[in-house]
PDB file of N, CA and C in Angstrom:
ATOM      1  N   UNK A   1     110.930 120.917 123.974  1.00  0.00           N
ATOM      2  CA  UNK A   1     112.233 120.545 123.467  1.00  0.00           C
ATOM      3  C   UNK A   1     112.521 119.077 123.763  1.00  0.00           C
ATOM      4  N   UNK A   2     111.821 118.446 124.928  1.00  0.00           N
ATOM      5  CA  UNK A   2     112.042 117.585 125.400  1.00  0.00           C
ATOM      6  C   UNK A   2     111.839 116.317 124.197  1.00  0.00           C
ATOM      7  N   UNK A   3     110.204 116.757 123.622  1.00  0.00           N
ATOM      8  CA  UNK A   3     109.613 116.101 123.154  1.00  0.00           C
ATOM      9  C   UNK A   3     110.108 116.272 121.754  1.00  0.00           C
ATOM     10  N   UNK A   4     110.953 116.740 121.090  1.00  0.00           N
ATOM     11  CA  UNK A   4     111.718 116.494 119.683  1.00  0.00           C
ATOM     12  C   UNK A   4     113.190 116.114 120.248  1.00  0.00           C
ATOM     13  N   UNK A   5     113.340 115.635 121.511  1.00  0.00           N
ATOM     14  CA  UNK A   5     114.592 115.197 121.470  1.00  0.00           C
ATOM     15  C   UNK A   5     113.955 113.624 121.224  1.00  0.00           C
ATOM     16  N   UNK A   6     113.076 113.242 121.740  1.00  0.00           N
ATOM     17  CA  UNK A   6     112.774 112.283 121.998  1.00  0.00           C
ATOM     18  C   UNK A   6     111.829 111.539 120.744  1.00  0.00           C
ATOM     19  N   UNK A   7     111.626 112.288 119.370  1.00  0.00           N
ATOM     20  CA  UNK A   7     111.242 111.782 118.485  1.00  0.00           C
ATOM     21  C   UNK A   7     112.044 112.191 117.428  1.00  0.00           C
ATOM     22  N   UNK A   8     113.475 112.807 117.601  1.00  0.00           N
ATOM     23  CA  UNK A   8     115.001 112.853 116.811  1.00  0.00           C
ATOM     24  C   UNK A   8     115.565 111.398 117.294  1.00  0.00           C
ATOM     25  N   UNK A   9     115.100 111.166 118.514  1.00  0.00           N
ATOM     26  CA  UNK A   9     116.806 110.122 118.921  1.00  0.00           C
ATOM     27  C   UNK A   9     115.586 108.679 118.419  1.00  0.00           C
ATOM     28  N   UNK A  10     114.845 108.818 118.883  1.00  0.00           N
ATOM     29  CA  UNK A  10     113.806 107.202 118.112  1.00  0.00           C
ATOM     30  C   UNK A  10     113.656 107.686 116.732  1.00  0.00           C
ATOM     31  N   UNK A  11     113.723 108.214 115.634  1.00  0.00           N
ATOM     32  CA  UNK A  11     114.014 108.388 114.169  1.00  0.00           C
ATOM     33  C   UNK A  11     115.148 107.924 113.900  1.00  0.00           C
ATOM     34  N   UNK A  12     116.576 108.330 114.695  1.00  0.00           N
ATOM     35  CA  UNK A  12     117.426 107.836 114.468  1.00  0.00           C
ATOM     36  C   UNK A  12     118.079 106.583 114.991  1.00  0.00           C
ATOM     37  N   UNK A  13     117.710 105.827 115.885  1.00  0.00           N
ATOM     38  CA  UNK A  13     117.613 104.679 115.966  1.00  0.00           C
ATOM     39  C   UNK A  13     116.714 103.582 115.477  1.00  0.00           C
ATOM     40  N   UNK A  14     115.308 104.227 115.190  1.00  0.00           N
ATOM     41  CA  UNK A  14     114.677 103.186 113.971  1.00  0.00           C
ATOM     42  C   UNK A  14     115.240 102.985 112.374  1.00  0.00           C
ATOM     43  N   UNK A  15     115.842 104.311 112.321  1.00  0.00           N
ATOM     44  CA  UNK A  15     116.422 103.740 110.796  1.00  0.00           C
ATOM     45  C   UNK A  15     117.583 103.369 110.748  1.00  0.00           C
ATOM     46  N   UNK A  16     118.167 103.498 111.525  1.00  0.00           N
ATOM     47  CA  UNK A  16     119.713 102.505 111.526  1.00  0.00           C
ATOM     48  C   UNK A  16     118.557 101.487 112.029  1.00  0.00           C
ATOM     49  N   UNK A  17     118.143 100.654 112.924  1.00  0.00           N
ATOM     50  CA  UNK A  17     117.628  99.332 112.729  1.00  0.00           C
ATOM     51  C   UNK A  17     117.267  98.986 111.503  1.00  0.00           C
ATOM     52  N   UNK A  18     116.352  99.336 111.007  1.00  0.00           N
ATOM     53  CA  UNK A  18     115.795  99.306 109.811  1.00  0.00           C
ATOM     54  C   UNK A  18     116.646  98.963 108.618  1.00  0.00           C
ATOM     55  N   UNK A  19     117.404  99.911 108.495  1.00  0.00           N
ATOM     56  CA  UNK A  19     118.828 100.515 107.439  1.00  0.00           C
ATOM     57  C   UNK A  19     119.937  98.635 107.484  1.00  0.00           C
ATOM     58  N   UNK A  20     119.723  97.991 108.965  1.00  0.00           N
ATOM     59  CA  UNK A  20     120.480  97.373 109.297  1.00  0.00           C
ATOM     60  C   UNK A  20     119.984  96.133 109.033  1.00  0.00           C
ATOM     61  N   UNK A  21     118.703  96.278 109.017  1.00  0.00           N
ATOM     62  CA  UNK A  21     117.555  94.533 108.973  1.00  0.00           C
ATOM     63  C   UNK A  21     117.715  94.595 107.520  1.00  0.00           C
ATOM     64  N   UNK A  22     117.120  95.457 106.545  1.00  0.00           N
ATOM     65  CA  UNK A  22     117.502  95.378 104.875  1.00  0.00           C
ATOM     66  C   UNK A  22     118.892  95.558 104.410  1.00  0.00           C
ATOM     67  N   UNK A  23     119.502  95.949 105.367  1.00  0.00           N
ATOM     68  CA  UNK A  23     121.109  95.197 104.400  1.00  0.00           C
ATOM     69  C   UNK A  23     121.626  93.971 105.280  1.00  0.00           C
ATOM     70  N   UNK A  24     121.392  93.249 106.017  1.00  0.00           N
ATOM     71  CA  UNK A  24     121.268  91.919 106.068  1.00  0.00           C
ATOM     72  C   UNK A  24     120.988  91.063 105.265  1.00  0.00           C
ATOM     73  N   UNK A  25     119.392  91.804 105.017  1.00  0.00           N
ATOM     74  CA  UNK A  25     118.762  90.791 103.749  1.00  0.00           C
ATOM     75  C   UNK A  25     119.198  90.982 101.999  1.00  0.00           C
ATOM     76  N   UNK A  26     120.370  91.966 102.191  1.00  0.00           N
ATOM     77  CA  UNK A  26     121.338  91.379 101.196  1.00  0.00           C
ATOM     78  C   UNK A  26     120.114  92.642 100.027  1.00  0.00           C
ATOM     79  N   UNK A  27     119.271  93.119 100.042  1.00  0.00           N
ATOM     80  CA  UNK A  27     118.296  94.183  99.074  1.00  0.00           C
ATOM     81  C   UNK A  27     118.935  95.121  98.554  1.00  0.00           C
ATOM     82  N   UNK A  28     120.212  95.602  99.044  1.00  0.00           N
ATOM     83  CA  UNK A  28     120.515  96.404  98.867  1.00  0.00           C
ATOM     84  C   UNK A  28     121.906  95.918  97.732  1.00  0.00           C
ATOM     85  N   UNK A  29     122.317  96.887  96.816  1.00  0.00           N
ATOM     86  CA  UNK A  29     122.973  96.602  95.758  1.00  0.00           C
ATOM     87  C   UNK A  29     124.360  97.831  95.566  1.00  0.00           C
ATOM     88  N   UNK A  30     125.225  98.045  95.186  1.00  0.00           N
ATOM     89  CA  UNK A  30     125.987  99.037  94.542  1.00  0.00           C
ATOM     90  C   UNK A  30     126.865  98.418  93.654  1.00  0.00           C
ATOM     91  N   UNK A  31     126.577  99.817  92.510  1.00  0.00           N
ATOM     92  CA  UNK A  31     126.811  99.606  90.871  1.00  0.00           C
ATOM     93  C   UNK A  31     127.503 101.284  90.699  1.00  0.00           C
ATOM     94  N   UNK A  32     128.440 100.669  90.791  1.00  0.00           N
ATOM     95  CA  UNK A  32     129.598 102.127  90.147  1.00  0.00           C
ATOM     96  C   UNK A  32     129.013 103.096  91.050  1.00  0.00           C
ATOM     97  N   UNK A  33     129.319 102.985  92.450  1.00  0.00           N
ATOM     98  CA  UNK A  33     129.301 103.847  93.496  1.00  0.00           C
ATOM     99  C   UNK A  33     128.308 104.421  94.064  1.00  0.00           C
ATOM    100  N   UNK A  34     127.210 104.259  93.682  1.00  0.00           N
ATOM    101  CA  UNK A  34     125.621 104.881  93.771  1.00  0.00           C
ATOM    102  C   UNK A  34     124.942 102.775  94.284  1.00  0.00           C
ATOM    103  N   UNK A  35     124.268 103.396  95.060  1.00  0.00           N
ATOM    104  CA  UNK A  35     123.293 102.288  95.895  1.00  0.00           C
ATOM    105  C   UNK A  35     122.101 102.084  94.991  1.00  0.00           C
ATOM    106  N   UNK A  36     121.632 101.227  94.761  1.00  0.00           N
ATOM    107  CA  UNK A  36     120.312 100.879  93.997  1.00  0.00           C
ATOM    108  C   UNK A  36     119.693  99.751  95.141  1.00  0.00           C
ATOM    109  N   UNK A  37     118.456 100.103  94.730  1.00  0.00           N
ATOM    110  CA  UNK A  37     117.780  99.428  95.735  1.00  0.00           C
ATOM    111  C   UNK A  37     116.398  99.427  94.605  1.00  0.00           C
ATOM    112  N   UNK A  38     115.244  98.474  95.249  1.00  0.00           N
ATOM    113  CA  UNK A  38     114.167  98.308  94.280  1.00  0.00           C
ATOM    114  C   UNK A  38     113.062  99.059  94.652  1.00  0.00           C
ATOM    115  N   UNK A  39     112.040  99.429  94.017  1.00  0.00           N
ATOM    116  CA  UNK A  39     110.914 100.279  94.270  1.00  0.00           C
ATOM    117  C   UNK A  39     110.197  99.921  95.545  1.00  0.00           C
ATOM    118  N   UNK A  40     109.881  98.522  95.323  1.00  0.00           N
ATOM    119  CA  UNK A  40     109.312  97.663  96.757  1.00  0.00           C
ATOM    120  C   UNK A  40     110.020  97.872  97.798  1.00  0.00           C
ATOM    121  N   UNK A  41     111.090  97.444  97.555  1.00  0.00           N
ATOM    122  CA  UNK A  41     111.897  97.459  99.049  1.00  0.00           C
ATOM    123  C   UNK A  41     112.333  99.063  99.086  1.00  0.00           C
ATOM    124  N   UNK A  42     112.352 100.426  98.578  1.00  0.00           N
ATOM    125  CA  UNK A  42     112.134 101.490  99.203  1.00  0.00           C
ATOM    126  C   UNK A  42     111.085 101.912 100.256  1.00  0.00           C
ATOM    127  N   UNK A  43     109.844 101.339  99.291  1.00  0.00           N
ATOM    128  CA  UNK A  43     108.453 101.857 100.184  1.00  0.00           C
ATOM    129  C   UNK A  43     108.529 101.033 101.592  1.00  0.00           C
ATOM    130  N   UNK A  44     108.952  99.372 101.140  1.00  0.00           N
ATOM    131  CA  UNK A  44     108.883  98.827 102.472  1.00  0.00           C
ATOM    132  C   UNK A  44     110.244  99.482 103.767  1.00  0.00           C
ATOM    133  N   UNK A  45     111.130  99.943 103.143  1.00  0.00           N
ATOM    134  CA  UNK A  45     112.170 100.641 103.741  1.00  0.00           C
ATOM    135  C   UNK A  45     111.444 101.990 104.608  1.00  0.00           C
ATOM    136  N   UNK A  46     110.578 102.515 104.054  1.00  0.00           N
ATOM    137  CA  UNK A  46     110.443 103.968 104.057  1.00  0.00           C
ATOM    138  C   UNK A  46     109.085 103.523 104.983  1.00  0.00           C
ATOM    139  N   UNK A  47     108.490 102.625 105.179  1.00  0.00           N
ATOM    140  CA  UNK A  47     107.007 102.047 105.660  1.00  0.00           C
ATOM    141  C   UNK A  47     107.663 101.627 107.003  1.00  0.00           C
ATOM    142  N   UNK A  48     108.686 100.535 106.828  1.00  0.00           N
ATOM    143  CA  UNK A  48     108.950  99.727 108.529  1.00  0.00           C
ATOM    144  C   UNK A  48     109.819 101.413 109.090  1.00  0.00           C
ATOM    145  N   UNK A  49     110.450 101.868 108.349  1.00  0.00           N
ATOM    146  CA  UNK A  49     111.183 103.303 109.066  1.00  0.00           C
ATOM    147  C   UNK A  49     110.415 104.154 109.954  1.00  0.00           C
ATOM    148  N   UNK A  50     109.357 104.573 109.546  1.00  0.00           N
ATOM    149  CA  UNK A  50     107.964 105.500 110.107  1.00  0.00           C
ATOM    150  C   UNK A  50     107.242 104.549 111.356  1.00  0.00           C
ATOM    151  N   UNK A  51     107.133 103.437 111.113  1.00  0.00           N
ATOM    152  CA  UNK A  51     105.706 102.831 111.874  1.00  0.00           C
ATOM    153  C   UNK A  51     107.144 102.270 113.205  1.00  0.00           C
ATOM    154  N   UNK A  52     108.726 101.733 113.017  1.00  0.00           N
ATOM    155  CA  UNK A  52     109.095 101.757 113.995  1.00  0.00           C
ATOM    156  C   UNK A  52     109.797 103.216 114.752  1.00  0.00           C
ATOM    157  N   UNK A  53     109.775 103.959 114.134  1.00  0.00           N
ATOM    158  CA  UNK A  53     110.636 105.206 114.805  1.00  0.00           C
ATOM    159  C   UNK A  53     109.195 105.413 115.835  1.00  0.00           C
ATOM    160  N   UNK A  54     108.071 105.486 115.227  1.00  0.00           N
ATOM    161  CA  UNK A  54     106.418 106.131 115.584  1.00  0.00           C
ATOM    162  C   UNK A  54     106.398 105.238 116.906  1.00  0.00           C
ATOM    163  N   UNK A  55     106.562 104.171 116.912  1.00  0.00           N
ATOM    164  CA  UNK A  55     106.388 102.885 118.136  1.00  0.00           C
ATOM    165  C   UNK A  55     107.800 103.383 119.397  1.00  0.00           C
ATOM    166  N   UNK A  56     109.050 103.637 118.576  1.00  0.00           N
ATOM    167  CA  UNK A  56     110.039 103.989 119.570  1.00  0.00           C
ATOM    168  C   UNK A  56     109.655 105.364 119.882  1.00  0.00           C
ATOM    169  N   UNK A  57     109.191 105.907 119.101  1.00  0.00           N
ATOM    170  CA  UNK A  57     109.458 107.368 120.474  1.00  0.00           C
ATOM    171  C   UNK A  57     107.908 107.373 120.946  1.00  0.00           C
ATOM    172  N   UNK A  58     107.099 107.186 121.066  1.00  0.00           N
ATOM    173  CA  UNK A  58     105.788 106.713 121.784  1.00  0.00           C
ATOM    174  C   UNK A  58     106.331 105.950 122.913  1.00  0.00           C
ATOM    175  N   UNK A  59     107.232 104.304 122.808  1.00  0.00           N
ATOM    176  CA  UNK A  59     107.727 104.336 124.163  1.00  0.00           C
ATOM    177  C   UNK A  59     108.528 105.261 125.243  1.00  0.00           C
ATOM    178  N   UNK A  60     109.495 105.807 124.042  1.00  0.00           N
ATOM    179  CA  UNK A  60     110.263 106.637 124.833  1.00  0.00           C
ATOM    180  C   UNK A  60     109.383 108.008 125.617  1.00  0.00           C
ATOM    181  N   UNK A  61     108.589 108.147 125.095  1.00  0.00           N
ATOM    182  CA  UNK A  61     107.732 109.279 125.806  1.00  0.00           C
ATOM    183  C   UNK A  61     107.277 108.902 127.055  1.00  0.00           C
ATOM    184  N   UNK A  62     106.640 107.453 126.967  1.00  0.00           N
ATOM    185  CA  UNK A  62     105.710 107.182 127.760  1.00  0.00           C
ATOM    186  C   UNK A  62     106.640 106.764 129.047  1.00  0.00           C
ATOM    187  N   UNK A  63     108.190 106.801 129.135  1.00  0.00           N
ATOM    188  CA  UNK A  63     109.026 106.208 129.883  1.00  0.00           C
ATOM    189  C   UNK A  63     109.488 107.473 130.478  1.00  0.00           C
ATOM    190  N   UNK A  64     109.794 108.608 129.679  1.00  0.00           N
ATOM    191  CA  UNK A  64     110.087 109.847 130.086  1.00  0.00           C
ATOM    192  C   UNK A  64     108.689 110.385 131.177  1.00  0.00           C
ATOM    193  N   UNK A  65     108.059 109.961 130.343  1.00  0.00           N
ATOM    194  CA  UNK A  65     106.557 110.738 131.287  1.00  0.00           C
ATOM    195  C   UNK A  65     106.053 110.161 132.800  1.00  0.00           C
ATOM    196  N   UNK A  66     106.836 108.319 133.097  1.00  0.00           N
ATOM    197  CA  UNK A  66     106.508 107.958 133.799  1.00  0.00           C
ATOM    198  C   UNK A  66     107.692 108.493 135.128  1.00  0.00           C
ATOM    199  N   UNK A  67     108.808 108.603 134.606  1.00  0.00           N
ATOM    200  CA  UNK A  67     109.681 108.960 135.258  1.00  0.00           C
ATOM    201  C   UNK A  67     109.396 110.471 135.934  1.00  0.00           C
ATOM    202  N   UNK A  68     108.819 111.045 134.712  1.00  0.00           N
ATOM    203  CA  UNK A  68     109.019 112.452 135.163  1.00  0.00           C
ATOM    204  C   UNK A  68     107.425 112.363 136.905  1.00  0.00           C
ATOM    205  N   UNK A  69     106.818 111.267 136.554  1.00  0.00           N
ATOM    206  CA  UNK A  69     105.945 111.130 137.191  1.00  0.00           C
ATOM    207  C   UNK A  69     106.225 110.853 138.470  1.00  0.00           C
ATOM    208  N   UNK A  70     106.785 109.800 138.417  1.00  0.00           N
ATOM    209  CA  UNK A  70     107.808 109.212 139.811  1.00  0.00           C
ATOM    210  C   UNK A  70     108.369 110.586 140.917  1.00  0.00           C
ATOM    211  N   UNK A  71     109.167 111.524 139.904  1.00  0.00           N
ATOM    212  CA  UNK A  71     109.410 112.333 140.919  1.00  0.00           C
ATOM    213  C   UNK A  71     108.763 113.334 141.379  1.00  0.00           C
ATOM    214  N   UNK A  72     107.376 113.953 140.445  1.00  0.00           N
ATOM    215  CA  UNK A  72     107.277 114.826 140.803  1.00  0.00           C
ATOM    216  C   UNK A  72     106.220 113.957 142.154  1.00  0.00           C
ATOM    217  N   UNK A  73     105.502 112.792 142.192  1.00  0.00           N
ATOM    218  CA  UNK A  73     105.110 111.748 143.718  1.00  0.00           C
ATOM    219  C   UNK A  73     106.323 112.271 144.303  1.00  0.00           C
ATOM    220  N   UNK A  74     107.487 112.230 144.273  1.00  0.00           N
ATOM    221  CA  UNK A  74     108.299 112.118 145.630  1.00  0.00           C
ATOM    222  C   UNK A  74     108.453 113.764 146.071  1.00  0.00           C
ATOM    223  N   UNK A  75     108.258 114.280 145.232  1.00  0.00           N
ATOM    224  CA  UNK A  75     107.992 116.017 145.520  1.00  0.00           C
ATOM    225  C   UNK A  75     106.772 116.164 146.721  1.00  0.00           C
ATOM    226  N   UNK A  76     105.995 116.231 145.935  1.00  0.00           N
ATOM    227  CA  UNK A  76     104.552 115.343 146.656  1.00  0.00           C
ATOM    228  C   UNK A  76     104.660 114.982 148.250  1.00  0.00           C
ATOM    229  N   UNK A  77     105.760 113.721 148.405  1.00  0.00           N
ATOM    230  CA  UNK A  77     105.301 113.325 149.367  1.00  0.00           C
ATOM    231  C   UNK A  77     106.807 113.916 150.612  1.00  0.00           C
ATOM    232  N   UNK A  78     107.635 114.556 149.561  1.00  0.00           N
ATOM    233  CA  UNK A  78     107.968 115.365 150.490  1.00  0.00           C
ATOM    234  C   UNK A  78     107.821 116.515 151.396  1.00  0.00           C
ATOM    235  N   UNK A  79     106.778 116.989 150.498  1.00  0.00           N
ATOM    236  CA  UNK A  79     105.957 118.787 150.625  1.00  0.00           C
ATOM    237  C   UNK A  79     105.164 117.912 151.719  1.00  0.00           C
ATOM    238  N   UNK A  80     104.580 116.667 151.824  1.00  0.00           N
ATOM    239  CA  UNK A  80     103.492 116.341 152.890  1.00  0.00           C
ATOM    240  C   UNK A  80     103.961 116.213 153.877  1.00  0.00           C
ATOM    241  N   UNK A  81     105.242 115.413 154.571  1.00  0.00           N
ATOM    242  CA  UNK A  81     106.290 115.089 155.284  1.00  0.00           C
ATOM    243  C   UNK A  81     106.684 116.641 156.102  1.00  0.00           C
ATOM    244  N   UNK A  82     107.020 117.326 155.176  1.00  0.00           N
ATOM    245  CA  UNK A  82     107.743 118.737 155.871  1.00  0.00           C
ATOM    246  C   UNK A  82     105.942 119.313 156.824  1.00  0.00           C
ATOM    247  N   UNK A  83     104.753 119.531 155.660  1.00  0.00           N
ATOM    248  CA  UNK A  83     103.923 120.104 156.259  1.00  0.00           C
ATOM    249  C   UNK A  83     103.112 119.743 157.514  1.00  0.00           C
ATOM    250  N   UNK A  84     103.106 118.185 157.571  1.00  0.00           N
ATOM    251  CA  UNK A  84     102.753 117.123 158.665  1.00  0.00           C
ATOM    252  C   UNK A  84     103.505 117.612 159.763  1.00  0.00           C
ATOM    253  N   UNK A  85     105.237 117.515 159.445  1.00  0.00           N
ATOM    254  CA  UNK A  85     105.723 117.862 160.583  1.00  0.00           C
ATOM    255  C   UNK A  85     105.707 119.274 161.655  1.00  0.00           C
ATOM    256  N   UNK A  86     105.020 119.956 161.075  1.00  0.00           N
ATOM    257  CA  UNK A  86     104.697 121.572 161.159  1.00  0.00           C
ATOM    258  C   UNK A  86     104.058 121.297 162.914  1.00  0.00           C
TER     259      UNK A  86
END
């Protein structure tokens, strides 16, 4: 569960970036209430969307995983601490 929270919340922060870098660059259009946008700049929309969400939740994993790492060492070196003191 952990691991689709964590490639829901980097999907949804790469495409609002994304969503946010191409309407900067002004690509984006509306004509009687409906958005038009061009064939190119979909795919490139739909291309930088995938390859940065793919890069953000790969970090985010690898940050979750280091953390989760960290404690289960201090687990570790507490179980050694108690058994030492025996």
């Amino acid at each position: 569960m952990r691991n689709l929270l964590v490639v829901l919340s980097a999907a949804v922060v790469g495409g609002l970036s994304v969503y946010f870098l191409f309407s900067g660059l002004c690509t984006f259009g509306v004509m009687g209430g409906n958005v038009v946008i061009g064939m190119d700049v979909f795919v490139a929309f739909i291309a930088a969307l995938t390859i940065g969400a793919a890069a953000l939740a790969l970090s985010m994993r690898h940050l979750l995983l280091r953390s989760e790492a960290r404690d289960l060492q201090d687990l570790r070196d507490r179980i050694a601490r108690l058994e030492a003191a025996r």
